[in-house]
Protein backbone atom coordinates (compact mmCIF):
# COMPACT_ATOMS: atom_id res chain seq x y z
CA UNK A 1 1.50 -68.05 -12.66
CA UNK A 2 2.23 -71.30 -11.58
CA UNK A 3 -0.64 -74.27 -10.96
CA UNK A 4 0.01 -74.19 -7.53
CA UNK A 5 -0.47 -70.44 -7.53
CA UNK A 6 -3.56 -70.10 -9.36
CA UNK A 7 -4.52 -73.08 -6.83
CA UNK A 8 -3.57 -70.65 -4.15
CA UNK A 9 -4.82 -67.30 -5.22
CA UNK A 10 -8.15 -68.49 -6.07
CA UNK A 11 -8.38 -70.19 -2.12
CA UNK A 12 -8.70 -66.25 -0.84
CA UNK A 13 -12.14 -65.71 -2.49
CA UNK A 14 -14.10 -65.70 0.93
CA UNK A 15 -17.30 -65.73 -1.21
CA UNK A 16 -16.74 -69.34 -2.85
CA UNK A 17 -15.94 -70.38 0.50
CA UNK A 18 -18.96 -69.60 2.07
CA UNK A 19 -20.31 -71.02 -0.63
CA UNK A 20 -18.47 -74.23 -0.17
CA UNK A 21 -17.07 -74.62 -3.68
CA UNK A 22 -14.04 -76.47 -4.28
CA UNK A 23 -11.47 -76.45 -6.77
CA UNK A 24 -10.41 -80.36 -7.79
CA UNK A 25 -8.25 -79.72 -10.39
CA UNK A 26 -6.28 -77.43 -12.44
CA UNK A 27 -5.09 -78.24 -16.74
CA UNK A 28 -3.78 -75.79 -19.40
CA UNK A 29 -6.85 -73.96 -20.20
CA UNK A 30 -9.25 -75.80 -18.19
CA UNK A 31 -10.24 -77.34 -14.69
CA UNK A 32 -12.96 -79.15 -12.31
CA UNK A 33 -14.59 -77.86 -9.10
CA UNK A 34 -17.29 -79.15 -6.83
CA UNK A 35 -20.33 -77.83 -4.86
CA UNK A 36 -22.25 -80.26 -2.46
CA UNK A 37 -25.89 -79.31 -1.99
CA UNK A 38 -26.89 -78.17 1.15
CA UNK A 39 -30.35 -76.40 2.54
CA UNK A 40 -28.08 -72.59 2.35
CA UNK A 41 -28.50 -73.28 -1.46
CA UNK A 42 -32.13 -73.55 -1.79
CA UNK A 43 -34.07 -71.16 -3.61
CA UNK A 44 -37.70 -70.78 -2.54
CA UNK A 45 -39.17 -73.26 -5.00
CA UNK A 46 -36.42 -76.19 -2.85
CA UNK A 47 -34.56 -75.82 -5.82
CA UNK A 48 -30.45 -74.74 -6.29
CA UNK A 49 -30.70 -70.91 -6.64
CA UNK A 50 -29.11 -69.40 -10.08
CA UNK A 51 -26.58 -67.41 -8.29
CA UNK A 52 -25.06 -70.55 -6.66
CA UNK A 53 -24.77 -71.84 -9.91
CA UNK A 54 -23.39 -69.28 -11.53
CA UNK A 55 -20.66 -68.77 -8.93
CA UNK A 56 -19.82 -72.47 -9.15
CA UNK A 57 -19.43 -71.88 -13.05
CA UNK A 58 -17.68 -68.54 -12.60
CA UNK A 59 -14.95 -69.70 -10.15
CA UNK A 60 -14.09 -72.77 -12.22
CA UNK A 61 -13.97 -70.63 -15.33
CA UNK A 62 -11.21 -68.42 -13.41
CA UNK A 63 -9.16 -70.74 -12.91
CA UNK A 64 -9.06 -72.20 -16.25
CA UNK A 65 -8.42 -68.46 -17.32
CA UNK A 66 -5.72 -68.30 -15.37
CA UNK A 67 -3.89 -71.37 -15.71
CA UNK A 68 -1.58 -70.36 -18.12
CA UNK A 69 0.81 -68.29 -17.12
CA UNK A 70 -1.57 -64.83 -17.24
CA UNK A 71 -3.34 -62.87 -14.44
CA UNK A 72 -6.83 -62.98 -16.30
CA UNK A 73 -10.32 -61.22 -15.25
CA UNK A 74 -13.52 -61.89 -16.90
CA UNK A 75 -15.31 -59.44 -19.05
CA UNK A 76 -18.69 -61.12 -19.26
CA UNK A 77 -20.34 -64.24 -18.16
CA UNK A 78 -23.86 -66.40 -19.02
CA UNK A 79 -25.56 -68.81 -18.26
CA UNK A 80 -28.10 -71.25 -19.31
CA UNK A 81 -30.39 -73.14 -16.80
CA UNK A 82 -31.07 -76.40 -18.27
CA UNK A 83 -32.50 -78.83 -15.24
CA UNK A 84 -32.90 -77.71 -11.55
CA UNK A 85 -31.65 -80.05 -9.06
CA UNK A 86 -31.93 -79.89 -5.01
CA UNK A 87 -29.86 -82.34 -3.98
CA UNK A 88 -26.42 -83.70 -4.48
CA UNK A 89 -22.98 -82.65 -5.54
CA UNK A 90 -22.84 -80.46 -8.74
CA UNK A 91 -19.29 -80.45 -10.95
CA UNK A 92 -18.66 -78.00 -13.25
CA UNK A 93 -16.29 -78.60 -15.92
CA UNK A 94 -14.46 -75.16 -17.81
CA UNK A 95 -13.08 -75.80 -20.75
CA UNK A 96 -10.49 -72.97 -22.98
CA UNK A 97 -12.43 -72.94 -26.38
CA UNK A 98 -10.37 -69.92 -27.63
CA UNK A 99 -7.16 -68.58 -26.87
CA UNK A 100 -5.42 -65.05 -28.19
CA UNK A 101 -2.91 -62.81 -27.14
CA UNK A 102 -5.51 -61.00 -24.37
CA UNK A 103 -8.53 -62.18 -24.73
CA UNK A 104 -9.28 -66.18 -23.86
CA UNK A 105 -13.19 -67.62 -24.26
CA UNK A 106 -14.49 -70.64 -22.32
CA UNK A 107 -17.28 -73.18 -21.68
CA UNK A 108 -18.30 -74.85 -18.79
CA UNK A 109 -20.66 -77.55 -18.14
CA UNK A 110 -22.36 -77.86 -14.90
CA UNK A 111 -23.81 -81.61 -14.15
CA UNK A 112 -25.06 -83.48 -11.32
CA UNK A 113 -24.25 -87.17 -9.98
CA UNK A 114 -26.00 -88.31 -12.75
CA UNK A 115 -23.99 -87.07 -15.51
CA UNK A 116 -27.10 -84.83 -16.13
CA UNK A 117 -26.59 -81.33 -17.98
CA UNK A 118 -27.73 -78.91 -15.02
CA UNK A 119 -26.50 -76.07 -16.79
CA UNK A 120 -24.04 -74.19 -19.39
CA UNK A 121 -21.68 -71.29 -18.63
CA UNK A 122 -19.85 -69.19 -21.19
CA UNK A 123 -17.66 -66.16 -20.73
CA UNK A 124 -14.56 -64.43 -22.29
CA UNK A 125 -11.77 -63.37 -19.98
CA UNK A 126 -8.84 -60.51 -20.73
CA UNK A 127 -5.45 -61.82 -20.38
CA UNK A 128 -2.99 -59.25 -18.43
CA UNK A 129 0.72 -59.20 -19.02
C-alpha cells in the first residue's frame, strides 16, 4: 500500500471523524495526527475523556502499521494516562519500535501544546500479506 493509500483508506473511519482527528503525516513505520479540544471531548471532571485519547493514539498507530507496504490490524492496544488536559490541540506521535515478518510493535506519545507528556500508547499489530 502506497502513502497516499494508507492516507486514503484510513479517511473512511467515520468514527475518527466525528471525532475530529487528523492525520498530518505519514513515514516508514511511523506518523503524526492531531485532535483539537473541543467541549464533545470533555469527560465529567472538564477533563479529555480516555477514550478520545485512546482513539487519537489508536488511529495514528494504524497508520504507522500500515505504512509499509502491508494491510495491518492491531491485536492489542494500552495506554497510560500521564497528565489530563482540557484544552488545546493534542499530537500524538507513533513510532515502529519492532518490525517482523507479521507481527510489527509500536509506541506513541501523546502531548499537548506544551510539549507535555499527556499520555503513552503501545500496541502490536499483525501484518497481512
Amino acid at each position: 500500500m502506497e502513502k497516499q493509500e494508507v492516507f486514503e483508506l484510513l479517511k473512511k473511519d467515520q468514527f475518527v471523524r466525528h471525532n475530529g482527528i487528523e492525520l498530518t503525516e505519514i513515514g516508514e513505520g511511523e506518523a503524526l495526527g492531531e485532535m483539537t479540544i473541543t467541549p464533545d471531548h470533555l469527560n465529567g471532571l472538564g477533563t479529555v475523556q480516555g477514550g478520545a485519547l485512546f482513539t487519537l493514539a489508536d488511529y495514528v498507530c494504524a497508520a504507522a502499521a500500515n505504512s509499509r507496504g502491508k494491510s495491518a490490524v492491531s491485536l492489542d492496544g494500552h495506554i497510560d494516562f500521564i497528565k489530563s488536559v482540557s484544552k488545546g490541540t493534542l499530537t500524538a506521535h507513533a513510532k515502529e519500535i519492532s518490525l517482523g515478518r507479521t507481527i510489527a510493535t509500536y509506541n506513541v506519545t501523546v502531548t499537548n501544546e506544551d510539549n507535555q507528556l499527556i499520555a503513552v500508547f503501545h500496541a502490536k499489530f499483525f501484518r497481512k500479506d
